[in-house]
Protein backbone atom coordinates (compact mmCIF):
# COMPACT_ATOMS: atom_id res chain seq x y z
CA UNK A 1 -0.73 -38.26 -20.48
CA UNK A 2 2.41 -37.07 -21.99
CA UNK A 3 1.70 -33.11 -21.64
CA UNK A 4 0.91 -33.75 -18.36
CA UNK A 5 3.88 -35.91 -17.35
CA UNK A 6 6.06 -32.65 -19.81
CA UNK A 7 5.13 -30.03 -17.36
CA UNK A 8 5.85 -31.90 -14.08
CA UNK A 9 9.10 -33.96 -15.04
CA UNK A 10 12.39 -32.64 -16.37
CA UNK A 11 12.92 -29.72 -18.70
CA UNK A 12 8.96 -29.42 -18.50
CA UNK A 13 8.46 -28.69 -14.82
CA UNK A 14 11.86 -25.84 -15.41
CA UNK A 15 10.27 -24.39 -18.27
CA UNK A 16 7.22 -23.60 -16.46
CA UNK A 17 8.84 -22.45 -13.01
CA UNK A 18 10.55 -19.88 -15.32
CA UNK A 19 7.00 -19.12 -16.76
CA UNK A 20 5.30 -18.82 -13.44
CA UNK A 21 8.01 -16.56 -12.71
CA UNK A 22 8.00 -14.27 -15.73
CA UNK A 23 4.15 -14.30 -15.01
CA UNK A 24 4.23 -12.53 -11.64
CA UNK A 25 7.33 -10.41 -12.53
CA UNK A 26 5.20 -8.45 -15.75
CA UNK A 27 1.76 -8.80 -13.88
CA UNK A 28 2.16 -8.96 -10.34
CA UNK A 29 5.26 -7.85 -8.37
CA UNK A 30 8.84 -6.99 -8.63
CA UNK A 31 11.99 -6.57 -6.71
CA UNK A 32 13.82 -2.96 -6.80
CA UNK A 33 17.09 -2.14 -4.77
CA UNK A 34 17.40 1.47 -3.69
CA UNK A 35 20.18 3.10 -5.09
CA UNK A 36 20.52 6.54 -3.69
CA UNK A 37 19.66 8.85 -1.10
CA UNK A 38 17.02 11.11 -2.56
CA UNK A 39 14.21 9.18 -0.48
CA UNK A 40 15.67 9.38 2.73
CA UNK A 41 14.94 8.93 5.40
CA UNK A 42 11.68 7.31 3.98
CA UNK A 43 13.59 5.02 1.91
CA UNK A 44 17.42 4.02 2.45
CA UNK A 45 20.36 3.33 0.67
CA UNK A 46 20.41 -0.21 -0.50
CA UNK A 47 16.78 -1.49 0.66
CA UNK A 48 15.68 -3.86 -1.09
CA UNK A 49 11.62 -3.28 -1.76
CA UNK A 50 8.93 -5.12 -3.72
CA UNK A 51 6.48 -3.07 -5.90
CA UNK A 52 3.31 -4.16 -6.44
CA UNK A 53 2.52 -3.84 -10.61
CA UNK A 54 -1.04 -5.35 -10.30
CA UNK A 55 -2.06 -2.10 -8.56
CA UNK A 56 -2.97 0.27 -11.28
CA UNK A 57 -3.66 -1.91 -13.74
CA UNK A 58 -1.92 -4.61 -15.93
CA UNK A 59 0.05 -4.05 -19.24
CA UNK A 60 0.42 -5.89 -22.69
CA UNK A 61 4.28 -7.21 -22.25
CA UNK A 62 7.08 -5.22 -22.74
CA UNK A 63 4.42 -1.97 -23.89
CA UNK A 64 3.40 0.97 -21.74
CA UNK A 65 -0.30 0.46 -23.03
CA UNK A 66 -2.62 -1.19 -20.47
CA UNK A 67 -5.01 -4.79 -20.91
CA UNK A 68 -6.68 -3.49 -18.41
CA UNK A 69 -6.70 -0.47 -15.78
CA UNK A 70 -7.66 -0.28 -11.96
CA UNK A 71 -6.74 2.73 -10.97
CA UNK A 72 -4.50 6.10 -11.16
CA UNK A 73 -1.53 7.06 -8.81
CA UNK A 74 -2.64 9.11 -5.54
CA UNK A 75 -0.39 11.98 -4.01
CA UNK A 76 1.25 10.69 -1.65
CA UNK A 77 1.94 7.62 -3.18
CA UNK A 78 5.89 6.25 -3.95
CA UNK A 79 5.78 4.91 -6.95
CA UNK A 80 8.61 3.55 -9.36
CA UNK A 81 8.52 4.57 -12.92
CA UNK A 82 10.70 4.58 -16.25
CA UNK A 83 12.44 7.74 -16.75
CA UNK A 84 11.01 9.83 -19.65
CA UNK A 85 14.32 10.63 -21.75
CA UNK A 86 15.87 7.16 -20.55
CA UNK A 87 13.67 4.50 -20.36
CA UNK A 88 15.94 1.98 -19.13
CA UNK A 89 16.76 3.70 -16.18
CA UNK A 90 13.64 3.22 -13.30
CA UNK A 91 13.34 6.34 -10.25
CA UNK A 92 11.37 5.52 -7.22
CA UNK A 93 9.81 8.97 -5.69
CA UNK A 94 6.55 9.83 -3.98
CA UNK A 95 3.17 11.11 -5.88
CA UNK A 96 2.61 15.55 -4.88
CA UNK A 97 0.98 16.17 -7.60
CA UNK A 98 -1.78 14.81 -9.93
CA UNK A 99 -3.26 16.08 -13.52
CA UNK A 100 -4.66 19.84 -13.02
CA UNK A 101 -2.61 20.51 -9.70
CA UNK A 102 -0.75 23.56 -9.53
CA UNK A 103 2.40 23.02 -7.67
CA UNK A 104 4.83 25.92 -6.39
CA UNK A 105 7.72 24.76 -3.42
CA UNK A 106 8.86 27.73 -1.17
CA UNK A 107 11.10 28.13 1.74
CA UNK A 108 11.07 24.11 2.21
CA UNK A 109 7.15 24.12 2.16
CA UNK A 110 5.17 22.53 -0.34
CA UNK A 111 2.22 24.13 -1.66
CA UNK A 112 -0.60 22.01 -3.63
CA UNK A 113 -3.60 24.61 -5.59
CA UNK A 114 -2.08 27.35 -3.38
CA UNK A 115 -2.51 25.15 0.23
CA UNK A 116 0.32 24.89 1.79
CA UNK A 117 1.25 20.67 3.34
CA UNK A 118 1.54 20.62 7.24
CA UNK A 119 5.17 20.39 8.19
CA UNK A 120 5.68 19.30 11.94
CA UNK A 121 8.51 18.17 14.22
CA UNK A 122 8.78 14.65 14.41
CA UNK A 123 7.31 12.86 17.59
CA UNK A 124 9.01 10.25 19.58
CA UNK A 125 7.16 7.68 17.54
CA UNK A 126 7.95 9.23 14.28
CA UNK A 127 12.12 8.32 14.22
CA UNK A 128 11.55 4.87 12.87
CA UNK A 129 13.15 5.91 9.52
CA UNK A 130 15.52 8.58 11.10
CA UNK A 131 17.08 6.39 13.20
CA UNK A 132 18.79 4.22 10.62
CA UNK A 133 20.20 7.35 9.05
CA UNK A 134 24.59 7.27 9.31
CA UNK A 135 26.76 10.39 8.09
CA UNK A 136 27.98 8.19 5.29
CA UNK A 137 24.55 8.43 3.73
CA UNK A 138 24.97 12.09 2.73
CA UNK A 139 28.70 11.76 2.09
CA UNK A 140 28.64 10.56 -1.80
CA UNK A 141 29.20 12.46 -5.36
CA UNK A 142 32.03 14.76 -3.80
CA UNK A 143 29.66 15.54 -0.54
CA UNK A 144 30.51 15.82 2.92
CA UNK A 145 27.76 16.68 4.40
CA UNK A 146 26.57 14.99 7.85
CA UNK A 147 23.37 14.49 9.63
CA UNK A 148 23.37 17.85 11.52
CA UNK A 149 23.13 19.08 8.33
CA UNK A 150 19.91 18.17 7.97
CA UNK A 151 16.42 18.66 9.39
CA UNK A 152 13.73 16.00 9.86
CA UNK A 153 10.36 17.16 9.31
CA UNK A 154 6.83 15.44 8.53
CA UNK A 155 5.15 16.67 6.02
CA UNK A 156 1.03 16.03 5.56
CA UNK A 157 0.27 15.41 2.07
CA UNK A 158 -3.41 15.55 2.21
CA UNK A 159 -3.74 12.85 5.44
CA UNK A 160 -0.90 11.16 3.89
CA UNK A 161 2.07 11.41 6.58
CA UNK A 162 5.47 10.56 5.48
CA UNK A 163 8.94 12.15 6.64
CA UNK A 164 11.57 14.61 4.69
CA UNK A 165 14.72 15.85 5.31
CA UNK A 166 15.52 19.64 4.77
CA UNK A 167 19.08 20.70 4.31
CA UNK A 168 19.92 23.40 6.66
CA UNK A 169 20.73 26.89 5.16
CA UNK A 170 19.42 25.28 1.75
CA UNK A 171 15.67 26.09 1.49
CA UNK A 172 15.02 29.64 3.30
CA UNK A 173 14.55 31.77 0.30
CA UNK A 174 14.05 29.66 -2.28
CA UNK A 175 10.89 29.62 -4.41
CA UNK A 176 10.51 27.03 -7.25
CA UNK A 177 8.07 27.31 -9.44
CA UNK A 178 4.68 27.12 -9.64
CA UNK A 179 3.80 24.14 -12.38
CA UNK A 180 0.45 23.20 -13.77
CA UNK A 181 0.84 19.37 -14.11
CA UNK A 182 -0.90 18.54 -17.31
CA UNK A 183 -3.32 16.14 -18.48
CA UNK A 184 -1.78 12.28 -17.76
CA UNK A 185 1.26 13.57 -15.87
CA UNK A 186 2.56 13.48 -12.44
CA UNK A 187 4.59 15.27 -10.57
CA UNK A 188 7.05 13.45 -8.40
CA UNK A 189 9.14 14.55 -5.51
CA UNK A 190 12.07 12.78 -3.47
CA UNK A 191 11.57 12.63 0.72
CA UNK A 192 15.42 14.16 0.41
CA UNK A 193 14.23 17.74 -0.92
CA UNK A 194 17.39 19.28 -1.44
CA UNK A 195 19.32 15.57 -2.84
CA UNK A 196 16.38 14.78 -5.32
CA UNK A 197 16.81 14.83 -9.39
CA UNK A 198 12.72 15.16 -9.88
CA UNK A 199 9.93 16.85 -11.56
CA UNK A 200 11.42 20.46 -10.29
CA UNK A 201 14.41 19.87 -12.39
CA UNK A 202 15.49 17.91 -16.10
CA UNK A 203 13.14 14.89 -14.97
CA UNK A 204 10.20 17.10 -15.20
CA UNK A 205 6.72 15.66 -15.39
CA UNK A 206 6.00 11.65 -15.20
CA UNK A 207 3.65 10.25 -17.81
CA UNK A 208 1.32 8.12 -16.06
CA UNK A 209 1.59 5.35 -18.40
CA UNK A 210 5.64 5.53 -17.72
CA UNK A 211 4.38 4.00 -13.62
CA UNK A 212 5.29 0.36 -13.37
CA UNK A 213 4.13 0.19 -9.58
CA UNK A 214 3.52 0.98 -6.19
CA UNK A 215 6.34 0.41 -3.77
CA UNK A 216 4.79 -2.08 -0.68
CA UNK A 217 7.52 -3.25 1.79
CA UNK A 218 11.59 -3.47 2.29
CA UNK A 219 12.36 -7.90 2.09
CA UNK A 220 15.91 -6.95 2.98
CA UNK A 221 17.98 -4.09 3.82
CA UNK A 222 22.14 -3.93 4.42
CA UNK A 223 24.18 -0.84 4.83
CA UNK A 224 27.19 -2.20 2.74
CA UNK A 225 27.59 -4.74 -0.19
CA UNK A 226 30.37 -7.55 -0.48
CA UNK A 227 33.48 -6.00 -2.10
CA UNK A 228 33.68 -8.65 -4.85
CA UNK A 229 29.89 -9.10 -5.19
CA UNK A 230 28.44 -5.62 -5.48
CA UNK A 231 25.02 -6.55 -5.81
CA UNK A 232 24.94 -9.06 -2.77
CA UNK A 233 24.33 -7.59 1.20
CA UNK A 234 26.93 -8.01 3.58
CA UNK A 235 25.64 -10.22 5.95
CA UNK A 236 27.47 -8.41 8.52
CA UNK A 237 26.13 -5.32 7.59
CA UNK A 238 22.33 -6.43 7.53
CA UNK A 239 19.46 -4.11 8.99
CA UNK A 240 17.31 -6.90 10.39
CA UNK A 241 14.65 -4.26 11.83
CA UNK A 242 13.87 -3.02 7.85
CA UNK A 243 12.69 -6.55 7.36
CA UNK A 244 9.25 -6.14 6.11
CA UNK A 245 8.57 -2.59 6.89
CA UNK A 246 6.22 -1.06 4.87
CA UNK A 247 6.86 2.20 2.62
CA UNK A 248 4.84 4.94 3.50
């Protein structure tokens, strides 16, 4: 049959590769390279992750309205989203608060409806993240800062544990906020609590319908680029033990 033959021969069997792969790109999954440091250690400088879109729900194309919904973001969750004033431009950060919470951050300590998130030294299994962490990772925008500059703490975030760094000197004394996050917002946090642009500053609060996933795993990591090919890993520079670690 000739529509049969169409999609399995030629131009046919391109045009729906390209489909198949629009298909789970809108719907399914998608691939995200980390720019910055504001979710270190959790998340580093150039991973590359996949986000899983099916999660919450799935969307008419190219709309923030939903076909149909599964679910709502959980604290604790990292999550990418589209930037409120920008939409263009996509953040990843992690889920603290949810519609109704009140939210106040004090001397480095997070407080959710006035309870305060365990922060404890890290244990000798909890330097997974940490351990991939190089001075050059907190020396961009004009900063040259190092790791000692930094401590590594994890928080609990309601039984979800995930690390944080704290810069040193930085956090004793300061009190920010509280917020009420309002109905169909989030409030979203970087790991990197003192190098974060988030919901405590311009970003403010996230609409929920502004979430375009849930980040699952790092496919590849490097910690430089090619000089002529920006957006391609140096091979030389590849971290083969981020392969397939999942974000927490």
């Amino acid at each position: 049959m000739w529509n049969r033959r169409f999609w399995t021969h030629g131009a046919g069997s391109y045009a729906l590769a390209i489909l198949i792969a629009l298909t789970i790109r809108w719907a399914f999954m998608e691939a995200y390279v980390i720019p910055s440091g504001s979710m270190l250690p959790s998340l580093l400088i150039r991973d590359h992750i996949f986000v899983n879109k099916l999660v919450y729900g799935i969307r008419f194309p190219f709309s923030e309205k939903w076909l149909a919904e599964f679910g709502k973001p959980k604290r604790g969750e990292v999550i990418v989203f589209k930037v409120p004033t920008e939409k263009s431009t996509f953040y990843i950060k992690r889920v603290v608060g949810i519609p109704g919470d009140k939210i106040l951050y004090e001397d480095g300590k997070l407080f959710i409806n006035d309870e305060p998130m365990p922060l404890r030294d890290p244990g000798p299994k909890d330097n997974y993240n940490y351990s991939f962490l190089r001075d050059s990772d907190f020396q961009k925008g004009g900063m040259f800062l190092t790791i000692e500059d930094f401590e590594h703490k994890i928080e609990d975030l309601f039984g979800v544990e995930h690390d944080v760094l704290l810069q040193k000197g930085e956090y004793l004394g300061v009190t920010q906020g509280p917020w009420v996050v309002p109905e169909n917002q989030l409030f979203v946090m970087g790991d990197n609590r003192n190098r974060s642009k988030d919901s405590r500053y311009e970003l403010s609060y996230v609409p929920e319908d502004y979430v375009l996933g849930r980040a699952m795993f790092v496919w590849l990591s490097c910690e430089e680029t090619l000089p002529v090919v920006s957006f391609l890993c140096n091979p030389l520079t590849i971290r083969w033990k981020r392969f397939f670690h999942q974000v927490k």
